[in-house]
N, C-alpha and C. Protein backbone atom coordinates (compact mmCIF):
# COMPACT_ATOMS: atom_id res chain seq x y z
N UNK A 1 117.21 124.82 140.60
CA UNK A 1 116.26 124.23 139.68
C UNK A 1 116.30 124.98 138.36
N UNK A 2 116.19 124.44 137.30
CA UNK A 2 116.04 124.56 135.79
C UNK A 2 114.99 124.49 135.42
N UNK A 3 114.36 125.48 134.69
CA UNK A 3 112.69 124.86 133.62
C UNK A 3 113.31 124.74 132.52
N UNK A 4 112.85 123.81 131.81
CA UNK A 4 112.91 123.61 130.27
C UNK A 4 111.54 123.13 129.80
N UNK A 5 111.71 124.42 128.57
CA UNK A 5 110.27 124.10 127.78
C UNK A 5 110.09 123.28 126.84
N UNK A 6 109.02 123.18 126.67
CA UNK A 6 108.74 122.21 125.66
C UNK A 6 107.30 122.35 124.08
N UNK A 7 107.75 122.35 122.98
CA UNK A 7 106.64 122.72 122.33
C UNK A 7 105.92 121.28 122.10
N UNK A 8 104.46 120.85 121.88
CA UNK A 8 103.61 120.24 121.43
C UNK A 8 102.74 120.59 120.60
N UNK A 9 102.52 119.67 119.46
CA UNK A 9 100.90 120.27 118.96
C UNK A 9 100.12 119.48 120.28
N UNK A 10 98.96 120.74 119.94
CA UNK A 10 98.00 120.80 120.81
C UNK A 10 97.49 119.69 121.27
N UNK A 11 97.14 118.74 120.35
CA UNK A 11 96.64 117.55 120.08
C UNK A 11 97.10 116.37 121.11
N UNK A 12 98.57 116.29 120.50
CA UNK A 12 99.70 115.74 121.75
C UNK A 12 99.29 115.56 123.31
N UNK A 13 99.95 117.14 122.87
CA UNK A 13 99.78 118.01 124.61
C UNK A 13 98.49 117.10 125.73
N UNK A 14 97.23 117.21 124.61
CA UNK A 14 96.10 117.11 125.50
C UNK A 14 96.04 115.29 125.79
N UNK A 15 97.12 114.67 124.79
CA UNK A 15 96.75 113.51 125.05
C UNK A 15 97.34 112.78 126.00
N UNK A 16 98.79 113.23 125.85
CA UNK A 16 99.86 113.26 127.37
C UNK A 16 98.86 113.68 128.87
N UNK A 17 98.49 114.59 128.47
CA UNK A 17 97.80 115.18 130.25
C UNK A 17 97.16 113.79 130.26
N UNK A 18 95.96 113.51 129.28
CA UNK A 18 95.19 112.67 129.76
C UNK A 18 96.23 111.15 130.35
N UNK A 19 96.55 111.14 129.32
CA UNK A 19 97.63 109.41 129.79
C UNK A 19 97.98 109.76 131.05
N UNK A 20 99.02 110.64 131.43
CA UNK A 20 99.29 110.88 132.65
C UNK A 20 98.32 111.02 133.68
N UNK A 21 96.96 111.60 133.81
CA UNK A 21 96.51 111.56 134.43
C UNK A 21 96.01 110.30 134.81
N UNK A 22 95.73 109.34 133.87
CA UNK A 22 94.90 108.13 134.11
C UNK A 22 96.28 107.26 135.10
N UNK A 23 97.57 107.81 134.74
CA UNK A 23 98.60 106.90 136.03
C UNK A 23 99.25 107.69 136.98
N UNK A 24 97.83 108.91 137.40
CA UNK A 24 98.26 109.70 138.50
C UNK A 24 99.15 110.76 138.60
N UNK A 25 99.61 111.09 137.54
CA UNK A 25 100.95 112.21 137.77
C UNK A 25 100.42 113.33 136.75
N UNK A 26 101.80 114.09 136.71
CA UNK A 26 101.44 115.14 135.75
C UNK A 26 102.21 115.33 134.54
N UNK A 27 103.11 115.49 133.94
CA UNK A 27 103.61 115.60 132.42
C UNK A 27 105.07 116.26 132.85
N UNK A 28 104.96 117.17 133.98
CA UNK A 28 106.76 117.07 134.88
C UNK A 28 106.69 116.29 135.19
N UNK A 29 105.89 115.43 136.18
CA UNK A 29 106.50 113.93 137.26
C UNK A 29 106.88 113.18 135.69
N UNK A 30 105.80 112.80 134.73
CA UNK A 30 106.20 112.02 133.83
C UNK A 30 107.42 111.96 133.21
N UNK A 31 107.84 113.24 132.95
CA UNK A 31 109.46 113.50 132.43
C UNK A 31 110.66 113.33 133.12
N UNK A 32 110.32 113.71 134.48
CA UNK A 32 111.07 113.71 135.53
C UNK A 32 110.87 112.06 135.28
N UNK A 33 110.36 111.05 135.44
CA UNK A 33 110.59 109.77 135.41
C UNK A 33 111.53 109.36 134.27
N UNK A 34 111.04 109.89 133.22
CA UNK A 34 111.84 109.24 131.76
C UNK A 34 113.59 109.77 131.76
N UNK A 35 113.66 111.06 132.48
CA UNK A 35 115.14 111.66 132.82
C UNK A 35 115.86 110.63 133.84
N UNK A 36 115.53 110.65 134.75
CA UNK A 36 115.68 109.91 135.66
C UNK A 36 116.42 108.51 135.24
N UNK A 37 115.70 107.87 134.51
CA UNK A 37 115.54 106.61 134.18
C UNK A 37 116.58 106.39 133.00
N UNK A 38 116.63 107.41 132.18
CA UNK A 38 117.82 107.71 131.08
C UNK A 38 118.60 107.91 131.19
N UNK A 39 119.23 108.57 132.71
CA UNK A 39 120.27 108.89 133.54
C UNK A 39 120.47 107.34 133.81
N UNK A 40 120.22 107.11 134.80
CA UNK A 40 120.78 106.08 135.33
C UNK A 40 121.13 104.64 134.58
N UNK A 41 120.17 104.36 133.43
CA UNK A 41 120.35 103.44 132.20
C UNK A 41 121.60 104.05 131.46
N UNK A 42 121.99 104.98 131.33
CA UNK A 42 123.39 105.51 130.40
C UNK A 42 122.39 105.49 129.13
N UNK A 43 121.11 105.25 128.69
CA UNK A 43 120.69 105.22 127.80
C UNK A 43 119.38 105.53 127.38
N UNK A 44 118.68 105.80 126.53
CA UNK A 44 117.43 106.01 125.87
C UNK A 44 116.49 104.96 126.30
N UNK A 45 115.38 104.98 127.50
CA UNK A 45 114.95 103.88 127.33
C UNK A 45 113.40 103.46 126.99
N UNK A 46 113.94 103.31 125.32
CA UNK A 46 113.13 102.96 124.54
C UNK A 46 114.01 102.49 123.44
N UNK A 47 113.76 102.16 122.19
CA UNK A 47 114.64 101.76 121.43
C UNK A 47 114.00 102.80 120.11
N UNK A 48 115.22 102.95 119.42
CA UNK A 48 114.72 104.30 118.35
C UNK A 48 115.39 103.49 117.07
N UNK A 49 114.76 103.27 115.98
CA UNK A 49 114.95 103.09 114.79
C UNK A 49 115.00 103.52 113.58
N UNK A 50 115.32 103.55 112.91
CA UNK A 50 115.39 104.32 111.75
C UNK A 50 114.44 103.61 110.55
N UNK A 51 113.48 103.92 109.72
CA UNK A 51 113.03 103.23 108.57
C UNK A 51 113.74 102.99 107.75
N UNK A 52 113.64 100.99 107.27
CA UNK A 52 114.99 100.70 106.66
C UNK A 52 114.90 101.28 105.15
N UNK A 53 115.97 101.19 104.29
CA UNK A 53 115.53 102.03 102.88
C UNK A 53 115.52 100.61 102.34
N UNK A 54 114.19 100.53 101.56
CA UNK A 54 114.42 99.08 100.66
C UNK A 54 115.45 98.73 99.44
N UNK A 55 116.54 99.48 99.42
CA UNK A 55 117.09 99.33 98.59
C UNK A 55 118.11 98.52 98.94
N UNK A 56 118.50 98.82 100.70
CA UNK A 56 119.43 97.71 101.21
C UNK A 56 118.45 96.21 101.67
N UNK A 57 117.26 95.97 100.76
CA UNK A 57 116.88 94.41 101.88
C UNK A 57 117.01 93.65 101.43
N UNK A 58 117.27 92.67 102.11
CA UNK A 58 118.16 91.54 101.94
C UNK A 58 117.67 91.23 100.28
N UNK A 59 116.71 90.82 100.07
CA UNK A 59 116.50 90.33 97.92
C UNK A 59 116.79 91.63 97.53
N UNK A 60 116.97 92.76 97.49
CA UNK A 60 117.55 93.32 96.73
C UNK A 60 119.15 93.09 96.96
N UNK A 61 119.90 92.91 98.13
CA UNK A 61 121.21 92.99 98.36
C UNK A 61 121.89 91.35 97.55
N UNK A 62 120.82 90.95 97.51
CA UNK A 62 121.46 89.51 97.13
C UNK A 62 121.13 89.33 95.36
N UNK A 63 119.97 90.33 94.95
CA UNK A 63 120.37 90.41 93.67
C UNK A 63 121.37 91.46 93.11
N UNK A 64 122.03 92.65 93.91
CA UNK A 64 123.03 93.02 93.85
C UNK A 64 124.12 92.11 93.48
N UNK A 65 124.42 91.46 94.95
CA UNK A 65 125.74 90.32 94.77
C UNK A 65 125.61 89.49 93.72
N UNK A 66 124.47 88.96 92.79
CA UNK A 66 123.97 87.92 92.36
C UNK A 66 124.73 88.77 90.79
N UNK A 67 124.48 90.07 90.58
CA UNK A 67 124.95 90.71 89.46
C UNK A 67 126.63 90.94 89.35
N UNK A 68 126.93 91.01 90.65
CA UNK A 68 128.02 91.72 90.84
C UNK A 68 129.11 90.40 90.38
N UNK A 69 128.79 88.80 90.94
CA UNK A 69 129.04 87.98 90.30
C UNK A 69 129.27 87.10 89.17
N UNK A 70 128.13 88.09 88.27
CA UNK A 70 127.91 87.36 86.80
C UNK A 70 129.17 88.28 86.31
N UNK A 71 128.86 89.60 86.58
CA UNK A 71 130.25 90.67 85.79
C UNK A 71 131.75 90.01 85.99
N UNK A 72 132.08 89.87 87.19
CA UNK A 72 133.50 89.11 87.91
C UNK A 72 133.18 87.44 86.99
N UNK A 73 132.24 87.22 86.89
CA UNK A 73 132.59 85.73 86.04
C UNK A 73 132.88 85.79 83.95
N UNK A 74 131.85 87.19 83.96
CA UNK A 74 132.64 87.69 82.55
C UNK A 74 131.18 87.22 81.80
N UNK A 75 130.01 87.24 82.64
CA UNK A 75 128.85 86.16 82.00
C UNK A 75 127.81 87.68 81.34
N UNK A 76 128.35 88.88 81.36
CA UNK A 76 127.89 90.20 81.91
C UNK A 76 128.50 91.05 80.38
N UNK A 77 128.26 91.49 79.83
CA UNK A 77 128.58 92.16 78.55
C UNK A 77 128.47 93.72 78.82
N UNK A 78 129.11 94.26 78.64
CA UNK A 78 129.33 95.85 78.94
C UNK A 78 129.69 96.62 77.82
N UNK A 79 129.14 97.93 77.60
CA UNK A 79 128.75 98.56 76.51
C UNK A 79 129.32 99.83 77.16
N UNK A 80 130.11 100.61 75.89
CA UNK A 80 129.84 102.57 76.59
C UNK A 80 128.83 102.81 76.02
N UNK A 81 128.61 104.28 76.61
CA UNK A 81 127.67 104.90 75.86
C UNK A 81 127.54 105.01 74.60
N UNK A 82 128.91 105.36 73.67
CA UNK A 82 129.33 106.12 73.02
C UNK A 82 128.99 104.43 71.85
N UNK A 83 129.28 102.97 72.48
CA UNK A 83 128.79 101.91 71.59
C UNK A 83 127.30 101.88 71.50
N UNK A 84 126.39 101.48 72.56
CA UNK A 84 125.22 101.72 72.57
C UNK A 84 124.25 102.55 71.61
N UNK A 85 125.16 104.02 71.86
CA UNK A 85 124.40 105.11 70.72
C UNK A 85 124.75 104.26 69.02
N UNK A 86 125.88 103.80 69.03
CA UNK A 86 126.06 103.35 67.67
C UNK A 86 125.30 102.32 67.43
N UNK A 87 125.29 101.40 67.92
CA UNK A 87 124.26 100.42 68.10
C UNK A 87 122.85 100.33 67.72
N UNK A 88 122.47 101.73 68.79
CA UNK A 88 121.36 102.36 67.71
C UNK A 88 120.87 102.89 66.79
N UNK A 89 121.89 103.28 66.26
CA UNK A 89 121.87 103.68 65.16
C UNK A 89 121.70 102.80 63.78
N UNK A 90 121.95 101.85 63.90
CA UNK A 90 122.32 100.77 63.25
C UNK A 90 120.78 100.61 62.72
């Protein structure tokens, strides 16, 4: 047999005992279930996501393409810096 520890805030900690207690076990049986169960699934079972970044969602990605199109059609006017500054100057 192996122990492995585990840190919690306190807070956690006390809220796990309680959950667990209300379905009879203790916070090893509980883990011991989720190991168990992760073993034999080959997998995590829960599903874990990442928060999407809004910069890829879909109306922004499609006013991406929507720009990226006007440039490739030539509808898109492009400046250096080095015109711009003159420009302003003006």
């Amino acid at each position: 047999m192996t122990t492995v520890s585990l840190r919690f805030d306190d807070n956690m900690k006390k809220e796990l005992d309680e959950m667990c207690d209300e379905m009879g076990m203790n916070i090893t049986t509980f883990f011991m279930i989720y190991a168990k169960k992760a073993l034999r699934e080959r997998s995590i079972p829960f599903e874990i996501t990442a928060p999407i970044d809004p910069f890829y969602s879909n109306t922004n990605r499609a006013q991406i393409e929507k720009a990226e199109k006007q440039v490739k059609d030539g509808k898109i006017i492009t400046k250096s810096l080095n015109e711009l500054e003159a420009m302003a100057s003006e």
